[in-house]
C-alpha atoms as a PDB file:
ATOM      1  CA  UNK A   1     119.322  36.542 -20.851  1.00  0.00           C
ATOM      2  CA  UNK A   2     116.761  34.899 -22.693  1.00  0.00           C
ATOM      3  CA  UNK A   3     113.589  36.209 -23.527  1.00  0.00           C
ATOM      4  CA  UNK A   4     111.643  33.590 -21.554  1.00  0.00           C
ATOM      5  CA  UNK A   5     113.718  34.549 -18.857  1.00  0.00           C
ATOM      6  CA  UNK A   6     113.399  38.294 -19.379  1.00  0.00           C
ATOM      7  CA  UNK A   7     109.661  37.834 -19.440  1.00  0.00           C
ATOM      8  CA  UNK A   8     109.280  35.493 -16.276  1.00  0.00           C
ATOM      9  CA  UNK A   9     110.964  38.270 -13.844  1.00  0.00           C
ATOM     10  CA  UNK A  10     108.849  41.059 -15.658  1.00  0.00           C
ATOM     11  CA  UNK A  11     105.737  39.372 -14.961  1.00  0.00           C
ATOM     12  CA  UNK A  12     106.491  38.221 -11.650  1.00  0.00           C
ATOM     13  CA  UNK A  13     107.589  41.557  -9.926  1.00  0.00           C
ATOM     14  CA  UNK A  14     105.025  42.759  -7.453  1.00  0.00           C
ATOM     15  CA  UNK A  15     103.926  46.161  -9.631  1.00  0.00           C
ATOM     16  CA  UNK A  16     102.725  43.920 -12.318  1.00  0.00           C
ATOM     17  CA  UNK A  17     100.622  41.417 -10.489  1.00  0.00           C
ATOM     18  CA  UNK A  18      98.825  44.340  -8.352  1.00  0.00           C
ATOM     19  CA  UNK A  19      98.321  46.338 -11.619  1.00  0.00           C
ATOM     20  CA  UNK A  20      96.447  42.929 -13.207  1.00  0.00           C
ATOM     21  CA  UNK A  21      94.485  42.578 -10.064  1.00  0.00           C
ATOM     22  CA  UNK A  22      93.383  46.276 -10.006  1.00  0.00           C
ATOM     23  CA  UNK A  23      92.583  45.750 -14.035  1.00  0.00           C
ATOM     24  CA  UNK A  24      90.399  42.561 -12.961  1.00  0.00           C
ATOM     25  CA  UNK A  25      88.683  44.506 -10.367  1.00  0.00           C
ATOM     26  CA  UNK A  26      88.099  47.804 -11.893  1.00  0.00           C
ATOM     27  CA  UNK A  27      86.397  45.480 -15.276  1.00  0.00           C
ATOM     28  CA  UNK A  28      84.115  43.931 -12.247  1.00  0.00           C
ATOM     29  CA  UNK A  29      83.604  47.174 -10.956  1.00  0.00           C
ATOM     30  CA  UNK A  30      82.494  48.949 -13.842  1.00  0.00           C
ATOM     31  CA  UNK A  31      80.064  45.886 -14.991  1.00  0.00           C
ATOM     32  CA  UNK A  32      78.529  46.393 -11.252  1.00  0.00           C
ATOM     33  CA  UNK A  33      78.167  49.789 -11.939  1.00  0.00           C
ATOM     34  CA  UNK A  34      76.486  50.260 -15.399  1.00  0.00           C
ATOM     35  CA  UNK A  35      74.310  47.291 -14.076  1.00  0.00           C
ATOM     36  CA  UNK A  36      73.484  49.825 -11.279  1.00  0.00           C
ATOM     37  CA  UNK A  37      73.325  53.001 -13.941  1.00  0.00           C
ATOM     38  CA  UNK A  38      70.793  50.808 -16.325  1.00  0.00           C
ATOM     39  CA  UNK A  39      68.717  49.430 -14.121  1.00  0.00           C
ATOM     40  CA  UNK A  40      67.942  51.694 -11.036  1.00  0.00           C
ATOM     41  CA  UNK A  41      69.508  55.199 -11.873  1.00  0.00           C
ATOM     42  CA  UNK A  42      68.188  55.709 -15.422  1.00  0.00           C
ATOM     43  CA  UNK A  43      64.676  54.808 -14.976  1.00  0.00           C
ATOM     44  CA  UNK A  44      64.327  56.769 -11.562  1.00  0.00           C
ATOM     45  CA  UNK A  45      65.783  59.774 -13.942  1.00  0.00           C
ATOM     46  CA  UNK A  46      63.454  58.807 -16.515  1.00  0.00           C
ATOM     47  CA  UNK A  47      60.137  58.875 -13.859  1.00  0.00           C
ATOM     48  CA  UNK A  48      61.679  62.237 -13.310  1.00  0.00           C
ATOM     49  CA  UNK A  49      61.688  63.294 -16.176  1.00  0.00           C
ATOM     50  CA  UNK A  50      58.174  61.982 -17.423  1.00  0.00           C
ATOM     51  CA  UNK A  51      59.057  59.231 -18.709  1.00  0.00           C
ATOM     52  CA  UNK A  52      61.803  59.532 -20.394  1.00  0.00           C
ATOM     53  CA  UNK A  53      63.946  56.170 -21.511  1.00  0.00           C
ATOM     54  CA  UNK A  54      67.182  57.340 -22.088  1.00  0.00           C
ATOM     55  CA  UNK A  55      68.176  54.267 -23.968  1.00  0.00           C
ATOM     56  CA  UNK A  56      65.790  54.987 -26.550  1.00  0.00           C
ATOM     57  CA  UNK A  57      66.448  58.737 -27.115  1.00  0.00           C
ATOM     58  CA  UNK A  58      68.635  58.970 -31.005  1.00  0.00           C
ATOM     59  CA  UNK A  59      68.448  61.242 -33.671  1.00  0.00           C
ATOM     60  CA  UNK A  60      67.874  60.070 -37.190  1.00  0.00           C
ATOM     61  CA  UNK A  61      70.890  61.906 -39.334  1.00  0.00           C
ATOM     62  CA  UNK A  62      69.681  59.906 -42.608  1.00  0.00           C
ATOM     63  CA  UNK A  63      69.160  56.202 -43.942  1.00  0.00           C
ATOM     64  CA  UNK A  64      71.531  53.916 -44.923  1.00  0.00           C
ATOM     65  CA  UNK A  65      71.534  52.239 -48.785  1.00  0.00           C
ATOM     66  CA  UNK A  66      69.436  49.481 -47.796  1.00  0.00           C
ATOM     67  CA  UNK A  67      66.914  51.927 -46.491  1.00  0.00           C
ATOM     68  CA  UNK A  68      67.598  51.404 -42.697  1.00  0.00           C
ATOM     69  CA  UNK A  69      67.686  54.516 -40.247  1.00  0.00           C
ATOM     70  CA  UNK A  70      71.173  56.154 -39.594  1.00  0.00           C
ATOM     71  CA  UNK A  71      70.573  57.058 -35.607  1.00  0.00           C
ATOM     72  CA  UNK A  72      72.509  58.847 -33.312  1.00  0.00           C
ATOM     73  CA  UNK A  73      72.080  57.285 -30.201  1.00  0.00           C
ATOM     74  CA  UNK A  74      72.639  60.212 -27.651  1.00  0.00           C
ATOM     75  CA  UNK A  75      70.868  59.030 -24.962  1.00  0.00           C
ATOM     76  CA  UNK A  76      73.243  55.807 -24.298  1.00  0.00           C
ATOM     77  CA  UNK A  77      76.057  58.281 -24.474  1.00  0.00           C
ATOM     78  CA  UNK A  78      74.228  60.099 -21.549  1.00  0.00           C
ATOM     79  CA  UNK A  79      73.857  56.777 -19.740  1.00  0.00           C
ATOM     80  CA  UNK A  80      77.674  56.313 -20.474  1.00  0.00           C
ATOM     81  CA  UNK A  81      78.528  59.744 -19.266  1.00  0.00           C
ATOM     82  CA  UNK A  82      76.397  58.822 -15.874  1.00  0.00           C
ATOM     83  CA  UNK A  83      78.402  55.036 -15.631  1.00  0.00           C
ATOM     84  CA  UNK A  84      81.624  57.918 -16.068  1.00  0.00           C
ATOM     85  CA  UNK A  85      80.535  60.481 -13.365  1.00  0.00           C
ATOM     86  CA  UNK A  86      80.019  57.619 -10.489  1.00  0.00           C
ATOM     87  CA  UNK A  87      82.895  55.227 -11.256  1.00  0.00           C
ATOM     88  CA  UNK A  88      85.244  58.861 -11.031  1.00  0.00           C
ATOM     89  CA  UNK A  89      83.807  59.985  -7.731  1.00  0.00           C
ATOM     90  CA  UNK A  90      84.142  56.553  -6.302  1.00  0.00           C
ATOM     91  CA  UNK A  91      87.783  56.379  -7.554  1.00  0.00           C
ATOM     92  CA  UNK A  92      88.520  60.000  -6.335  1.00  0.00           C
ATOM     93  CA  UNK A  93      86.626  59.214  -2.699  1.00  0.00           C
ATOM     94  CA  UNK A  94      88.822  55.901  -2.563  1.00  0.00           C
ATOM     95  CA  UNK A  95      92.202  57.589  -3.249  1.00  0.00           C
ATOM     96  CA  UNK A  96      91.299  60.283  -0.647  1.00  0.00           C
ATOM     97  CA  UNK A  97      91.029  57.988   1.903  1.00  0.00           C
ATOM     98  CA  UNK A  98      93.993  56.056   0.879  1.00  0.00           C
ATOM     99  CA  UNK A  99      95.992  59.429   1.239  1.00  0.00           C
ATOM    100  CA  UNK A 100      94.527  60.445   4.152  1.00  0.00           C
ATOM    101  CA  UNK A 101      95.985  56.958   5.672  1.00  0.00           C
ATOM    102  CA  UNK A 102      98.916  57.537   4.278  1.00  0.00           C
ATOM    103  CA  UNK A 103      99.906  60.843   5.536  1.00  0.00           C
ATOM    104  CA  UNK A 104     101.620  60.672   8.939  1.00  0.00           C
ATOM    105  CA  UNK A 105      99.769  62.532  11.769  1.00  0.00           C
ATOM    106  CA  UNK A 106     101.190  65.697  11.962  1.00  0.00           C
ATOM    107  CA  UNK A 107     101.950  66.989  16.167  1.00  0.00           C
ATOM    108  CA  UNK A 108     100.073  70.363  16.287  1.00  0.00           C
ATOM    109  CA  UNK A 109     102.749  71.789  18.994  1.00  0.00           C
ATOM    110  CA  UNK A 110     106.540  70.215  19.168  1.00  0.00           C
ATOM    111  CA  UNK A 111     107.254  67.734  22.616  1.00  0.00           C
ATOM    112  CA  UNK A 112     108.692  69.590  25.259  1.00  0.00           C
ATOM    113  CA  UNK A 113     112.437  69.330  25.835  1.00  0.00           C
ATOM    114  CA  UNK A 114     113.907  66.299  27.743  1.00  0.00           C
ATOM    115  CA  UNK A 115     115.510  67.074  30.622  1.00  0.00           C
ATOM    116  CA  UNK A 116     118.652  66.071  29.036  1.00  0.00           C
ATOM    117  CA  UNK A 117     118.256  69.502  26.101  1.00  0.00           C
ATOM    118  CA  UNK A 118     117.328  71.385  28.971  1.00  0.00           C
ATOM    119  CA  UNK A 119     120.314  70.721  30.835  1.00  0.00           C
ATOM    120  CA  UNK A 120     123.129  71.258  28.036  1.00  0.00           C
ATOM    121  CA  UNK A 121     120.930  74.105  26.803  1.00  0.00           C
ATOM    122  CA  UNK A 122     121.776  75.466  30.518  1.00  0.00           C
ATOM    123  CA  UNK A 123     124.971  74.756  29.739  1.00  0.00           C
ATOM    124  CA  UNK A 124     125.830  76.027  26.353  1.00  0.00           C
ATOM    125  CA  UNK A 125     124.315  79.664  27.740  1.00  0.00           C
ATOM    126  CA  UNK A 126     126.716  79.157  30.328  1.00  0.00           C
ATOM    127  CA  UNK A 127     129.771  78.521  28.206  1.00  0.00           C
ATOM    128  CA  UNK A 128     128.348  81.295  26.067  1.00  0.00           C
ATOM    129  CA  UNK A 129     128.700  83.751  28.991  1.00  0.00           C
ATOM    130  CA  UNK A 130     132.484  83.383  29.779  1.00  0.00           C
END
């Protein structure tokens, strides 16, 4: 088989194609939500924390040759860490509902007997008897 070949059915099985459309949709996702982290989350945190801009918070650890700042920027890890903490809980509430549809509805007590079981039930104590 050739390698075009080989290729063409990879790419074409179902699997793949859903795993490139989750891919496309978690990148959107995650753009929608750091938009959402950076521009309403942060600077609510920030009021409540008096004032506060989390983007700008760093560290100086030194300068650089040509006399520029060496920063640790800690505060867009903490925005990073907050982009983290909601896509995971939205992920983990999604796949709980997606199990929760996929798990068939348990009866609580069994059906009762047909009339049919009850019959050759009847029957087999019967036979049992003799």
């Amino acid at each position: 088989m050739s390698l075009s070949k080989e290729f063409k059915e990879f790419a074409m099985r179902g699997n793949v194609i859903d795993l490139a459309v989750g891919v496309v949709i978690g990148a959107a996702f995650g753009k929608i939500v750091s938009a959402f982290v950076d521009a309403i989350v942060m600077p609510v945190l920030g009021v409540l924390t008096s004032g506060v801009d989390f983007s700008d918070l760093a560290q100086q650890v030194g300068t650089s040759p040509d006399g520029q700042p060496v920063l640790v920027k800690y505060g867009l890890f903490v925005q990073a860490s907050v982009d983290f903490c909601i896509i995971a809980f939205v992920i983990f509430m999604a796949l709980r509902v997606i199990n929760r549809l996929k798990k068939p509805d348990t009866p609580t007590t069994p059906p009762a007997p047909s009339k049919q079981e009850l019959l050759l039930t009847e029957i087999r104590d019967l036979l049992a008897k003799r």
